[in-house]
C-alpha atoms as a PDB file:
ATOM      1  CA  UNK A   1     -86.313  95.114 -30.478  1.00  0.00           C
ATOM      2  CA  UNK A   2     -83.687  92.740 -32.237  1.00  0.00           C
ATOM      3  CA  UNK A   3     -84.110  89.127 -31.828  1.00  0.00           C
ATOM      4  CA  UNK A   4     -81.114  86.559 -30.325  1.00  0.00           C
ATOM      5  CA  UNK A   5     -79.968  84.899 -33.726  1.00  0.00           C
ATOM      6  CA  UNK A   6     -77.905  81.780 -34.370  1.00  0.00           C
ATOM      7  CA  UNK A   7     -75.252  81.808 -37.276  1.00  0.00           C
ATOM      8  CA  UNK A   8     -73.910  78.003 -38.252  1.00  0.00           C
ATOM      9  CA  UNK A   9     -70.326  77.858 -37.394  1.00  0.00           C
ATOM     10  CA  UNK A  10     -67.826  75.996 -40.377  1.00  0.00           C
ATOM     11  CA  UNK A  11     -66.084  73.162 -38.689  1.00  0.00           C
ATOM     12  CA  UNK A  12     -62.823  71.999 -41.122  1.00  0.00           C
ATOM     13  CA  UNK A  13     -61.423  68.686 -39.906  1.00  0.00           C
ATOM     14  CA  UNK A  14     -58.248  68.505 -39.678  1.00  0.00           C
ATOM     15  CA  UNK A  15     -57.450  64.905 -39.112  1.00  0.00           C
ATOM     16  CA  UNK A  16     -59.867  62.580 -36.547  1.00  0.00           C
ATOM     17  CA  UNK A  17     -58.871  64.071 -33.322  1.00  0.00           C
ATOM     18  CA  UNK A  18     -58.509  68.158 -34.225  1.00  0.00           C
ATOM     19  CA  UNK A  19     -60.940  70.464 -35.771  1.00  0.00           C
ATOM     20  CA  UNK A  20     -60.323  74.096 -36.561  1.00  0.00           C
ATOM     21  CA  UNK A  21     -63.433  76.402 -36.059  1.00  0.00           C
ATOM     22  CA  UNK A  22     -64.026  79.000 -38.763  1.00  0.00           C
ATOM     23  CA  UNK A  23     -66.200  81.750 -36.376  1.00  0.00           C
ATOM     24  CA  UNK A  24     -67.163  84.335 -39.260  1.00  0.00           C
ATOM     25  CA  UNK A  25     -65.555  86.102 -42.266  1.00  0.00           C
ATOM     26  CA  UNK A  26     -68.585  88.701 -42.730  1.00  0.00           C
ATOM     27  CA  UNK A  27     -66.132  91.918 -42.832  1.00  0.00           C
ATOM     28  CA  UNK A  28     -69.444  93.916 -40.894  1.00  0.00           C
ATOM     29  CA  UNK A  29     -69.426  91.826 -38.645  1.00  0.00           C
ATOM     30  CA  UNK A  30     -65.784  91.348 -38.425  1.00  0.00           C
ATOM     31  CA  UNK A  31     -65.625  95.536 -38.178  1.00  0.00           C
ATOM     32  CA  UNK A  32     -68.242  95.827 -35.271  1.00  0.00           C
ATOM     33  CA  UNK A  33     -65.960  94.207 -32.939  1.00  0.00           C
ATOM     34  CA  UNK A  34     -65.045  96.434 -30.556  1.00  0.00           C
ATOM     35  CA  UNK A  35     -63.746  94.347 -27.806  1.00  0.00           C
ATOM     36  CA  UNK A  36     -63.015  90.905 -27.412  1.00  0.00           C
ATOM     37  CA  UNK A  37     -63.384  89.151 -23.722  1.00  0.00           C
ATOM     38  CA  UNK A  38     -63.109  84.761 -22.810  1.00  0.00           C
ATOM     39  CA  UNK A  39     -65.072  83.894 -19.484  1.00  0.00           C
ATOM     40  CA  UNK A  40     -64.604  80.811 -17.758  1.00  0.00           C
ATOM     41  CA  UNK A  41     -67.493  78.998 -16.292  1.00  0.00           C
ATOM     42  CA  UNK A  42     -66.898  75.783 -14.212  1.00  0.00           C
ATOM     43  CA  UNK A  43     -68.589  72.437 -14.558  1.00  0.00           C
ATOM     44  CA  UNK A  44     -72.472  71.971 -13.740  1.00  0.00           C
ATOM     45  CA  UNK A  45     -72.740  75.647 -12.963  1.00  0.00           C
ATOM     46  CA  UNK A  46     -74.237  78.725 -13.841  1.00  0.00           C
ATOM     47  CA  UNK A  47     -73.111  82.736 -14.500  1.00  0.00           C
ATOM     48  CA  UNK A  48     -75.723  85.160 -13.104  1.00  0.00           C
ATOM     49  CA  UNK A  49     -78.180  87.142 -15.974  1.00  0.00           C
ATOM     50  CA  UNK A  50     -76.757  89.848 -17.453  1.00  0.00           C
ATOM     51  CA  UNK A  51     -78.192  92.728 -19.795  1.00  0.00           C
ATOM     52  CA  UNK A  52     -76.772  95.463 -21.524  1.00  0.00           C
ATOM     53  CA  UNK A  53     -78.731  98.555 -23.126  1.00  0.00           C
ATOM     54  CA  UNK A  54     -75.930  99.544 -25.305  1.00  0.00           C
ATOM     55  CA  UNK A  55     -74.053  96.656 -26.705  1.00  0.00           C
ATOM     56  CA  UNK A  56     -74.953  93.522 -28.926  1.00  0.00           C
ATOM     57  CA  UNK A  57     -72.768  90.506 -28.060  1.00  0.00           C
ATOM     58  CA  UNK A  58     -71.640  87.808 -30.623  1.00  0.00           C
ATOM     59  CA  UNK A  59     -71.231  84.524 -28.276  1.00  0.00           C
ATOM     60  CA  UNK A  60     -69.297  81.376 -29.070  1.00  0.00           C
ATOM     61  CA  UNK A  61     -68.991  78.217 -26.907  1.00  0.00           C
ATOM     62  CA  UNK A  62     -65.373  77.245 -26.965  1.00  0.00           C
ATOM     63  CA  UNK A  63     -65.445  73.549 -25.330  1.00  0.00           C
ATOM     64  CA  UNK A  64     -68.030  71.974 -22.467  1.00  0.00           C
ATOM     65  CA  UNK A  65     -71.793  71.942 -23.329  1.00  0.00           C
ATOM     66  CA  UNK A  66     -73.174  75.071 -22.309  1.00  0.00           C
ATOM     67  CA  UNK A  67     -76.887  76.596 -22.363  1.00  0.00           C
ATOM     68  CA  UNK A  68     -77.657  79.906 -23.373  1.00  0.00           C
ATOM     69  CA  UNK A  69     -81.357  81.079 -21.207  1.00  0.00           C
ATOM     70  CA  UNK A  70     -82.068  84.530 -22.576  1.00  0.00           C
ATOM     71  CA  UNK A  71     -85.487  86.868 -22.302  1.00  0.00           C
ATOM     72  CA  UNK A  72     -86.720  90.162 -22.880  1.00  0.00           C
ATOM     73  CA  UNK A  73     -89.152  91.990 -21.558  1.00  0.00           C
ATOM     74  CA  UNK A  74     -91.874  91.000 -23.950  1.00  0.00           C
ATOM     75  CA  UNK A  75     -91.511  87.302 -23.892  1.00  0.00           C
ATOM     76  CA  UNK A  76     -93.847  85.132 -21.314  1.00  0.00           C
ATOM     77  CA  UNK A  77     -91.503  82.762 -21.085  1.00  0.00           C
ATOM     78  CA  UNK A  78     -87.280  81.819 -21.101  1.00  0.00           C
ATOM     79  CA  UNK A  79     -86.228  80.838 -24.566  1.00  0.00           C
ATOM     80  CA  UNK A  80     -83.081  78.521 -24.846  1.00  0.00           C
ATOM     81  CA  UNK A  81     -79.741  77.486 -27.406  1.00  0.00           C
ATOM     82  CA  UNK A  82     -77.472  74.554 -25.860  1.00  0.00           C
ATOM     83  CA  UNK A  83     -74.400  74.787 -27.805  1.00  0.00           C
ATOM     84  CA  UNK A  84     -70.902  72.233 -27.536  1.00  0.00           C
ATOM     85  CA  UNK A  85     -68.385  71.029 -29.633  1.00  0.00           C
ATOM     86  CA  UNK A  86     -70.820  69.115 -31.628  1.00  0.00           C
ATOM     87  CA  UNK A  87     -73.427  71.679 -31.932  1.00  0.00           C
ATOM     88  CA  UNK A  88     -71.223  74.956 -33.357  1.00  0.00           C
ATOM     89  CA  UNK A  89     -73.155  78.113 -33.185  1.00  0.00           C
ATOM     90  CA  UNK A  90     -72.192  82.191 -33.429  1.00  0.00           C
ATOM     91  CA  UNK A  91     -75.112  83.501 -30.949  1.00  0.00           C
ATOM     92  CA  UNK A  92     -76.030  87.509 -31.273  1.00  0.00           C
ATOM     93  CA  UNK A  93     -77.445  88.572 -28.727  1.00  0.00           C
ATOM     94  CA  UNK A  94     -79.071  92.352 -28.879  1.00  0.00           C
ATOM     95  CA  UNK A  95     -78.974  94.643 -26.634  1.00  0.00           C
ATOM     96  CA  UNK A  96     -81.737  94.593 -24.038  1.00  0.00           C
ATOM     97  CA  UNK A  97     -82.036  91.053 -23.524  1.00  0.00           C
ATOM     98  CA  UNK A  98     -80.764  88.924 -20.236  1.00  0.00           C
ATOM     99  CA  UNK A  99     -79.421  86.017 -20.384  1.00  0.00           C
ATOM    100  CA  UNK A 100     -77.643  83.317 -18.249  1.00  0.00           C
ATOM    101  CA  UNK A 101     -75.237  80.539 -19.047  1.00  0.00           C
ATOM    102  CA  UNK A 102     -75.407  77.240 -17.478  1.00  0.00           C
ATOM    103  CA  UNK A 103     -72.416  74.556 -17.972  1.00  0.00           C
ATOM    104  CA  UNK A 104     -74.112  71.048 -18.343  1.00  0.00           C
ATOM    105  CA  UNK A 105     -70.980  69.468 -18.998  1.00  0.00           C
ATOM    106  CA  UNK A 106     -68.087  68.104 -16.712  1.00  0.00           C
ATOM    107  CA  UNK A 107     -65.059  70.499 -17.863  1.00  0.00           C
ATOM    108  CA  UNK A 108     -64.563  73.814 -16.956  1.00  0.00           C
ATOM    109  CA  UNK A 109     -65.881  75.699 -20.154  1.00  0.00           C
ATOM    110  CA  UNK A 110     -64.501  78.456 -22.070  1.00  0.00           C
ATOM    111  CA  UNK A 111     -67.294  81.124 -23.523  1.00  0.00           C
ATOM    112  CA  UNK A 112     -66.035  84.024 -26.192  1.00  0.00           C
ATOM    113  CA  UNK A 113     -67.615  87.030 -26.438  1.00  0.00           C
ATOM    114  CA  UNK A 114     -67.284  89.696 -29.091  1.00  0.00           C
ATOM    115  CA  UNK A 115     -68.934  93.094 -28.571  1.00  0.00           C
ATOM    116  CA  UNK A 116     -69.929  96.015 -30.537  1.00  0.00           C
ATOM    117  CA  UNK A 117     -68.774  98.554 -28.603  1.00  0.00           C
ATOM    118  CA  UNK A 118     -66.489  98.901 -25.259  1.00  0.00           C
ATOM    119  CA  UNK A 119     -67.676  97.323 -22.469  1.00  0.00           C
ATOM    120  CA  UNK A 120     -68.410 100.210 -19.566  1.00  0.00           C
ATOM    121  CA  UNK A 121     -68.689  98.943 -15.698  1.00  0.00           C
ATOM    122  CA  UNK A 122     -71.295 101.272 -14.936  1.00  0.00           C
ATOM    123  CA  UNK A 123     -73.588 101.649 -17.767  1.00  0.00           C
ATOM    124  CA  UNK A 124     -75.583 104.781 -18.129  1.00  0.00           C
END
């Protein structure tokens, strides 16, 4: 069972008000990508659990301050990762582990998520 891992994100400055966010340039990684989606989540709320069996997810927090609750079936308890602006993180999430997202901040917040394979409604 793969564990959720946290990859430091580059942040170049560009001047004092715009920063340019440097996600990966790993060319495995960059090749797994399979499909790319951006979910919105509005402020002080949450998006239900999800799991997949099939597909790892590579999850970065555009804007807002969002937590990440995940668990697997072999933890006791919820682990969590709050990421924002200030705290840059690629998340990989395996497959077989829910998780949640909960928006602490007060904008609507933008999450991007980059699977390994094609994302299939009804997962066999």
């Amino acid at each position: 069972m793969g564990k959720v891992l946290r990859k430091k994100i580059d942040v170049i400055k560009l001047n004092k008000n715009e920063n340019l966010y440097k996600i990966t340039q790993d060319k495995r990684l960059l090749n797994s990508f399979r499909e790319i989606y951006v979910s919105e989540i509005k402020p002080r709320s949450k998006k239900k659990w999800k799991l997949s069996n099939y597909i790892t997810q590579n999850i970065f927090i555009l804007n807002s301050k969002i937590k990440i609750i995940y668990k697997n079936k072999f933890m006791k308890k919820n682990q969590t990762i709050t990421l924002s602006n200030k705290n840059s993180y690629l998340i990989t999430i395996p497959k077989k582990i829910s998780y949640h997202f909960v928006n602490l901040g007060n904008t609507k917040g933008y999450i991007i998520n980059f699977l390994n394979k094609r994302y299939q409604q009804k997962e066999k």
